[in-house]
PDB file of N, CA and C in Angstrom:
ATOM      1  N   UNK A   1    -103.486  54.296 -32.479  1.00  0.00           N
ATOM      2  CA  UNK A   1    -104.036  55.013 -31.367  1.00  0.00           C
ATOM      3  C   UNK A   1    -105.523  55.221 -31.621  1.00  0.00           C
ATOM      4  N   UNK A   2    -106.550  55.254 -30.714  1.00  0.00           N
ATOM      5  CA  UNK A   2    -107.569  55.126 -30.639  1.00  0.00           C
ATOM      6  C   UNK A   2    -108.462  56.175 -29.854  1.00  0.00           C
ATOM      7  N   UNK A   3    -108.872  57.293 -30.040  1.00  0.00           N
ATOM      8  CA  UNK A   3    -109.470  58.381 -29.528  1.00  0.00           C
ATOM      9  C   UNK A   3    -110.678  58.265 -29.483  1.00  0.00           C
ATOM     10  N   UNK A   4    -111.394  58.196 -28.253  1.00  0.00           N
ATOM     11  CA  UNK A   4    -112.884  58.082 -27.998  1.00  0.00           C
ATOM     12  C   UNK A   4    -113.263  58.273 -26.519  1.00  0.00           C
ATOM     13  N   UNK A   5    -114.046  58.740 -26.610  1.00  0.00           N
ATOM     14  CA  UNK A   5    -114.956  58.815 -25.706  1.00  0.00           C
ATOM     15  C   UNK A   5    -115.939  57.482 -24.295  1.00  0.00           C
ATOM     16  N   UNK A   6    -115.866  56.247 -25.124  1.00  0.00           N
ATOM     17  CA  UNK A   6    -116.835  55.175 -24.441  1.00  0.00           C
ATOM     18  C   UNK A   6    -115.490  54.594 -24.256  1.00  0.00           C
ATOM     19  N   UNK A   7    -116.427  53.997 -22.898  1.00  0.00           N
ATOM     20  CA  UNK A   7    -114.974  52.844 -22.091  1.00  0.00           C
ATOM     21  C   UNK A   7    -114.610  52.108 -22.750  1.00  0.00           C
ATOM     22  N   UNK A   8    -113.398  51.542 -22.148  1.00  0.00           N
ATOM     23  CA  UNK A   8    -112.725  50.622 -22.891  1.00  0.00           C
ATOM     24  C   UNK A   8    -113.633  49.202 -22.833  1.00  0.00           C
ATOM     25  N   UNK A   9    -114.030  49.169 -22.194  1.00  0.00           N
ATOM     26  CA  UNK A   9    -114.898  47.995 -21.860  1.00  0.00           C
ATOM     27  C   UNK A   9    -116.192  47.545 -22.837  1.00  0.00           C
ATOM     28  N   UNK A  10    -116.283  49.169 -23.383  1.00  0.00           N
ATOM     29  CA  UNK A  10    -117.565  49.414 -24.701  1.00  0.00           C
ATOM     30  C   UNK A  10    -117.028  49.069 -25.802  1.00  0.00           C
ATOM     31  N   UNK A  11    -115.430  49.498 -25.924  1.00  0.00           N
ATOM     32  CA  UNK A  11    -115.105  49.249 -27.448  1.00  0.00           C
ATOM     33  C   UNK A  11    -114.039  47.675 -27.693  1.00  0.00           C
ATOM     34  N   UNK A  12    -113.281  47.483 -26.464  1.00  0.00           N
ATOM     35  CA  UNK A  12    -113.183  45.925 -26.345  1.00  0.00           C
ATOM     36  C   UNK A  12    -113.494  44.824 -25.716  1.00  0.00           C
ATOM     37  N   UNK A  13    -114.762  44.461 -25.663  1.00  0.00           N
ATOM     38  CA  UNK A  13    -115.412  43.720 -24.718  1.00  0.00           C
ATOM     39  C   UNK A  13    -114.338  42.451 -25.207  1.00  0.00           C
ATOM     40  N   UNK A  14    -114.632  41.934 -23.344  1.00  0.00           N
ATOM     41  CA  UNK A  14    -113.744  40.595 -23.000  1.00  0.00           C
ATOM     42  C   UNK A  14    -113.900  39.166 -24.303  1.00  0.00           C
ATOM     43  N   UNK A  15    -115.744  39.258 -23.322  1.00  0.00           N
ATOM     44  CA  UNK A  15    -116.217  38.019 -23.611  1.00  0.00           C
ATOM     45  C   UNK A  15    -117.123  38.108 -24.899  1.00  0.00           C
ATOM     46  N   UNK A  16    -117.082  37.496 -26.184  1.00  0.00           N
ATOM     47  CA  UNK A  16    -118.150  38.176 -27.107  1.00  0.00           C
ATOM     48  C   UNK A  16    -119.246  36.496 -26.642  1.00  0.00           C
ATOM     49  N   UNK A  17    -120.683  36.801 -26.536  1.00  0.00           N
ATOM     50  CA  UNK A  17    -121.877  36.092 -26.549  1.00  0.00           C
ATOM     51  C   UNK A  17    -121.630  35.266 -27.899  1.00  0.00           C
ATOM     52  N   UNK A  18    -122.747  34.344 -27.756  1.00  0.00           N
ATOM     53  CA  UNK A  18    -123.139  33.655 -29.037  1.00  0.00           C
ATOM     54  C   UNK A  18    -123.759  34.425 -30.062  1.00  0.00           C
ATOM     55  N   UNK A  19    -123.072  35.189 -31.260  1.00  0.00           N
ATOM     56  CA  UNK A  19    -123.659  36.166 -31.954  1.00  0.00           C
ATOM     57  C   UNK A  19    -124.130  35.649 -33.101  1.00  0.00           C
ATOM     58  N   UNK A  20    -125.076  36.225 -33.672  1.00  0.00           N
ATOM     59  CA  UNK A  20    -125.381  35.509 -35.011  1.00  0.00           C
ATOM     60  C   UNK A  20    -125.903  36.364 -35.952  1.00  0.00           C
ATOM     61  N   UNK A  21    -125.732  36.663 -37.134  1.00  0.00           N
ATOM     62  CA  UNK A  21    -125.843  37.648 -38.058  1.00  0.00           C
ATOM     63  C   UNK A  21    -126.942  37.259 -39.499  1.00  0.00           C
ATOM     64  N   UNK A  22    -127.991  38.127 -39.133  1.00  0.00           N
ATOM     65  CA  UNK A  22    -128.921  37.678 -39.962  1.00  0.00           C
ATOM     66  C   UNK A  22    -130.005  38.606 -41.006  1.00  0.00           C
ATOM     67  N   UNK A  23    -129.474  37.983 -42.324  1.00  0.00           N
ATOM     68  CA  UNK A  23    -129.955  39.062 -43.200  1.00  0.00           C
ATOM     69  C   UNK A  23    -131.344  39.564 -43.609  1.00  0.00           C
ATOM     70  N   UNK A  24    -131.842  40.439 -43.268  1.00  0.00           N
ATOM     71  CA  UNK A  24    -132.792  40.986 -43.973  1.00  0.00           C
ATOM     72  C   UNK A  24    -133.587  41.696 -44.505  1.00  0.00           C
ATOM     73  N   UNK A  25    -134.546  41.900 -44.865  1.00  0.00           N
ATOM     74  CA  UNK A  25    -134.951  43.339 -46.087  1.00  0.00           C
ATOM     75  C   UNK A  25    -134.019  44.473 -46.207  1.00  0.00           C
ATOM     76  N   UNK A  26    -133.883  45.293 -44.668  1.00  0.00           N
ATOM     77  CA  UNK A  26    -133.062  46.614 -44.750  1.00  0.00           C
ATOM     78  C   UNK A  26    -131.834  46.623 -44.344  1.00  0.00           C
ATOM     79  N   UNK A  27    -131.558  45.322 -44.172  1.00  0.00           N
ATOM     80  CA  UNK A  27    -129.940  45.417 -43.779  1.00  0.00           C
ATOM     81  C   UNK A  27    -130.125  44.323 -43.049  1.00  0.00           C
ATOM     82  N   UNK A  28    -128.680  43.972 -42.212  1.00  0.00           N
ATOM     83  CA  UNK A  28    -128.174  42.913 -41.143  1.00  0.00           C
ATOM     84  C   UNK A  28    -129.038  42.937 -39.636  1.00  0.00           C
ATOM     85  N   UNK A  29    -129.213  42.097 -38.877  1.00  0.00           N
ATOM     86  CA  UNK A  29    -129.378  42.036 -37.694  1.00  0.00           C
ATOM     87  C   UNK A  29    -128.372  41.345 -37.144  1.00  0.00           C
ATOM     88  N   UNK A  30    -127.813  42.294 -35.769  1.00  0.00           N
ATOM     89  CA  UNK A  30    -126.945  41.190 -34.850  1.00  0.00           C
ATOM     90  C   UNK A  30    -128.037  40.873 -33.574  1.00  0.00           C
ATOM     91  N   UNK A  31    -127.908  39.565 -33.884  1.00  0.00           N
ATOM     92  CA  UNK A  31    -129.041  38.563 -32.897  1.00  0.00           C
ATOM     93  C   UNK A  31    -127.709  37.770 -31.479  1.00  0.00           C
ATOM     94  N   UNK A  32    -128.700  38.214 -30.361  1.00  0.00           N
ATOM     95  CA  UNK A  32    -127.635  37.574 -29.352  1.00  0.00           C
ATOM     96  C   UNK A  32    -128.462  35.803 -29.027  1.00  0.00           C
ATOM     97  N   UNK A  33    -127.692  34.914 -28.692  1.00  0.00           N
ATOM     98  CA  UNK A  33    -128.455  33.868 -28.147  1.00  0.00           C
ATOM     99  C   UNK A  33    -129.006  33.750 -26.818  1.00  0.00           C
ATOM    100  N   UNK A  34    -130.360  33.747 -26.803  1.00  0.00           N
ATOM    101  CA  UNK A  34    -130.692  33.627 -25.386  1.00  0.00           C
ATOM    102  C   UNK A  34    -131.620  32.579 -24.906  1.00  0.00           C
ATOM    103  N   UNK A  35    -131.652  32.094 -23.761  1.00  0.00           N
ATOM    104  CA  UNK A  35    -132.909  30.829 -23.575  1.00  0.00           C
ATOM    105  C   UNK A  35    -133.780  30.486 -24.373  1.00  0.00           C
ATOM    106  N   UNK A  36    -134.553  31.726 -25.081  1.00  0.00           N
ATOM    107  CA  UNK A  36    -135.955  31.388 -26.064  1.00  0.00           C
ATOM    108  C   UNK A  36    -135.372  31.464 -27.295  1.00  0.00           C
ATOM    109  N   UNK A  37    -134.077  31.662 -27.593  1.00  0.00           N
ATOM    110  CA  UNK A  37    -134.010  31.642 -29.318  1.00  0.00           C
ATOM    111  C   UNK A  37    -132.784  32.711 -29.330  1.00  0.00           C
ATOM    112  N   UNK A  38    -133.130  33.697 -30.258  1.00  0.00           N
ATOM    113  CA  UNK A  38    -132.216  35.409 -30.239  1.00  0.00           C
ATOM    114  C   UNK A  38    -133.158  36.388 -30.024  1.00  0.00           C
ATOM    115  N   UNK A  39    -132.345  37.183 -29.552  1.00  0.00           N
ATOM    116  CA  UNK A  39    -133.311  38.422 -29.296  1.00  0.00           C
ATOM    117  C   UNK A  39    -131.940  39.308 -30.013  1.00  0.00           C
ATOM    118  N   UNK A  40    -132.517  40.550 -30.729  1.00  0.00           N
ATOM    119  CA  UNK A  40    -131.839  41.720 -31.465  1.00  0.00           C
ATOM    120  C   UNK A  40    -130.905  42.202 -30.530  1.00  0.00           C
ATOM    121  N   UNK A  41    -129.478  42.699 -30.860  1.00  0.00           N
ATOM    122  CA  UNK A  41    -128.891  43.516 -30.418  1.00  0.00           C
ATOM    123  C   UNK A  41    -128.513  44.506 -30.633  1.00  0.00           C
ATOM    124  N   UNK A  42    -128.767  44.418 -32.109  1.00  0.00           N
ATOM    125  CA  UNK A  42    -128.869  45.961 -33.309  1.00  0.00           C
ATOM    126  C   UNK A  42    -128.951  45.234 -34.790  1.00  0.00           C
ATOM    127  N   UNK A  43    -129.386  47.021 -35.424  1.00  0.00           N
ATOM    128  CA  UNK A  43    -129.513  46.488 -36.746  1.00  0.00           C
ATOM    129  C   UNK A  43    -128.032  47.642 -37.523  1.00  0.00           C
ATOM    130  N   UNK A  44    -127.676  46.849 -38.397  1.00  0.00           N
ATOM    131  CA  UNK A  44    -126.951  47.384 -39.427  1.00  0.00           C
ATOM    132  C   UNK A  44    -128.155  47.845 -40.639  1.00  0.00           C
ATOM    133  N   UNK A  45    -127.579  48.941 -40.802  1.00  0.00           N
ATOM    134  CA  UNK A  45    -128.831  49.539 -42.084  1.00  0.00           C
ATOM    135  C   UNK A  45    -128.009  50.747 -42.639  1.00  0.00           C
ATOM    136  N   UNK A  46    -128.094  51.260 -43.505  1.00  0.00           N
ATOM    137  CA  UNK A  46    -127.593  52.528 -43.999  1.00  0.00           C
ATOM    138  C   UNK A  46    -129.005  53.656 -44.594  1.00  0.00           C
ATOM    139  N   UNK A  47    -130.421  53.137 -44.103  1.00  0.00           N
ATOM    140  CA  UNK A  47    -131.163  53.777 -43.871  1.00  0.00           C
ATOM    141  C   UNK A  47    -132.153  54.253 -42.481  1.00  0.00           C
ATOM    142  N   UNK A  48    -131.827  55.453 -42.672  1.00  0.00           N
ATOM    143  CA  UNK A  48    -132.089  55.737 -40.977  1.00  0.00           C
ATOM    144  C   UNK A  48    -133.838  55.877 -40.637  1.00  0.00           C
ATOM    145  N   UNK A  49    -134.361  55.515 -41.668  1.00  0.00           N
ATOM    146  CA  UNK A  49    -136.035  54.905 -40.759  1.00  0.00           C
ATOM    147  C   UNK A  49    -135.832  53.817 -40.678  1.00  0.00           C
ATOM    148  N   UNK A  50    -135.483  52.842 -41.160  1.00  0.00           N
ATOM    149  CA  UNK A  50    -135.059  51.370 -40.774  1.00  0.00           C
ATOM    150  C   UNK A  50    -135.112  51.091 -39.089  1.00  0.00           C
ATOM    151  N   UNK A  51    -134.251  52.050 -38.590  1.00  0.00           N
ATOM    152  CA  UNK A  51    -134.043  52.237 -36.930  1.00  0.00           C
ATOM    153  C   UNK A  51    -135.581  52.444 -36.307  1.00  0.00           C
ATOM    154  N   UNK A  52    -136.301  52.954 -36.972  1.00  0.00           N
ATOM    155  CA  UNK A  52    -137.842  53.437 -36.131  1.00  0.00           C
ATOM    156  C   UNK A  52    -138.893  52.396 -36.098  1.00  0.00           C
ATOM    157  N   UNK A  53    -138.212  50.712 -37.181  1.00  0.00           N
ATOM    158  CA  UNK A  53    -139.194  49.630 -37.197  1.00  0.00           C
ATOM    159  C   UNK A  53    -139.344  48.960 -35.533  1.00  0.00           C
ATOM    160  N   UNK A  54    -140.661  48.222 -35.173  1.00  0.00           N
ATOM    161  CA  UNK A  54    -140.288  47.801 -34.143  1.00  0.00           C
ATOM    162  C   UNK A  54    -139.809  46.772 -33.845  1.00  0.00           C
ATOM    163  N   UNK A  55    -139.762  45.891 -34.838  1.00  0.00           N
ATOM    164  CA  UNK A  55    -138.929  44.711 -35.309  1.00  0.00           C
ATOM    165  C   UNK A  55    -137.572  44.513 -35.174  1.00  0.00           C
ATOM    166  N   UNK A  56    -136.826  45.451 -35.244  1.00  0.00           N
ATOM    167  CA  UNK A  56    -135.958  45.519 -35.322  1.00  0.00           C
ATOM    168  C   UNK A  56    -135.328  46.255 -34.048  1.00  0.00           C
ATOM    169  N   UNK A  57    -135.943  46.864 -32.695  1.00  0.00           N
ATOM    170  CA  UNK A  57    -135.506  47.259 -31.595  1.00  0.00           C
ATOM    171  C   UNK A  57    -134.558  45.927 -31.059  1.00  0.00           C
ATOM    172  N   UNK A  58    -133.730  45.970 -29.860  1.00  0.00           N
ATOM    173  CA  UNK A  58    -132.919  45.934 -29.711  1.00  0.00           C
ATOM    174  C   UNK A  58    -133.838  44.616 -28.445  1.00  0.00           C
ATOM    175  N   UNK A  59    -133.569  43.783 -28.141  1.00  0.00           N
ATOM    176  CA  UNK A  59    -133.987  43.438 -26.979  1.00  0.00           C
ATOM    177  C   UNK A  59    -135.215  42.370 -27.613  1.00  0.00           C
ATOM    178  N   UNK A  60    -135.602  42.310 -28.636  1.00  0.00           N
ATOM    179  CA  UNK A  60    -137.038  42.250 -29.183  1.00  0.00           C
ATOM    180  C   UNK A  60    -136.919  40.453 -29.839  1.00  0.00           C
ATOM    181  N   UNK A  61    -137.022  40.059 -29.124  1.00  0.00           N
ATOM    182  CA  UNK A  61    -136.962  38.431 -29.714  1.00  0.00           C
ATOM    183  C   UNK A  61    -137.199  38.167 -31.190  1.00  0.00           C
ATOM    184  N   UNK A  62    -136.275  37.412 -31.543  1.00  0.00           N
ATOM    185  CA  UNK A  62    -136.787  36.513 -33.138  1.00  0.00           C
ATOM    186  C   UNK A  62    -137.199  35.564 -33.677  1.00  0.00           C
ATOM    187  N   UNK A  63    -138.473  35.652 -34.431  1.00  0.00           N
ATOM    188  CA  UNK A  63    -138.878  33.951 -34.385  1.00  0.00           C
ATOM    189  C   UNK A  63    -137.963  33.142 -35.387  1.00  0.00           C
TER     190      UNK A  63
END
């Protein structure tokens, strides 16, 4: 059983994108595939300034 708050739609999405997981300095990036390359979809980190780089925002293309 599964108690939460976000739709079901948040915690089992249908369709998963072309994801790609890529390591570096402060942790993982999940990179989505898009026309120009990946752009970020989050970072895995277990340090919480890590989150305040701008590199690492969400949306933010990768070369």
């Amino acid at each position: 059983m599964l108690h939460t708050k976000e739709s079901l739609d948040l915690v089992f999405p249908e369709d998963i994108a072309d994801v790609k997981y890529i390591q570096v300095e402060c942790g993982v990036i999940e990179a989505e595939k898009t026309a120009d390359g990946y752009s970020v979809r989050r970072l895995i980190s277990t340090k919480p300034s890590d989150y305040l780089k701008q590199q690492y925002t969400p949306g933010v293309q990768i070369k």
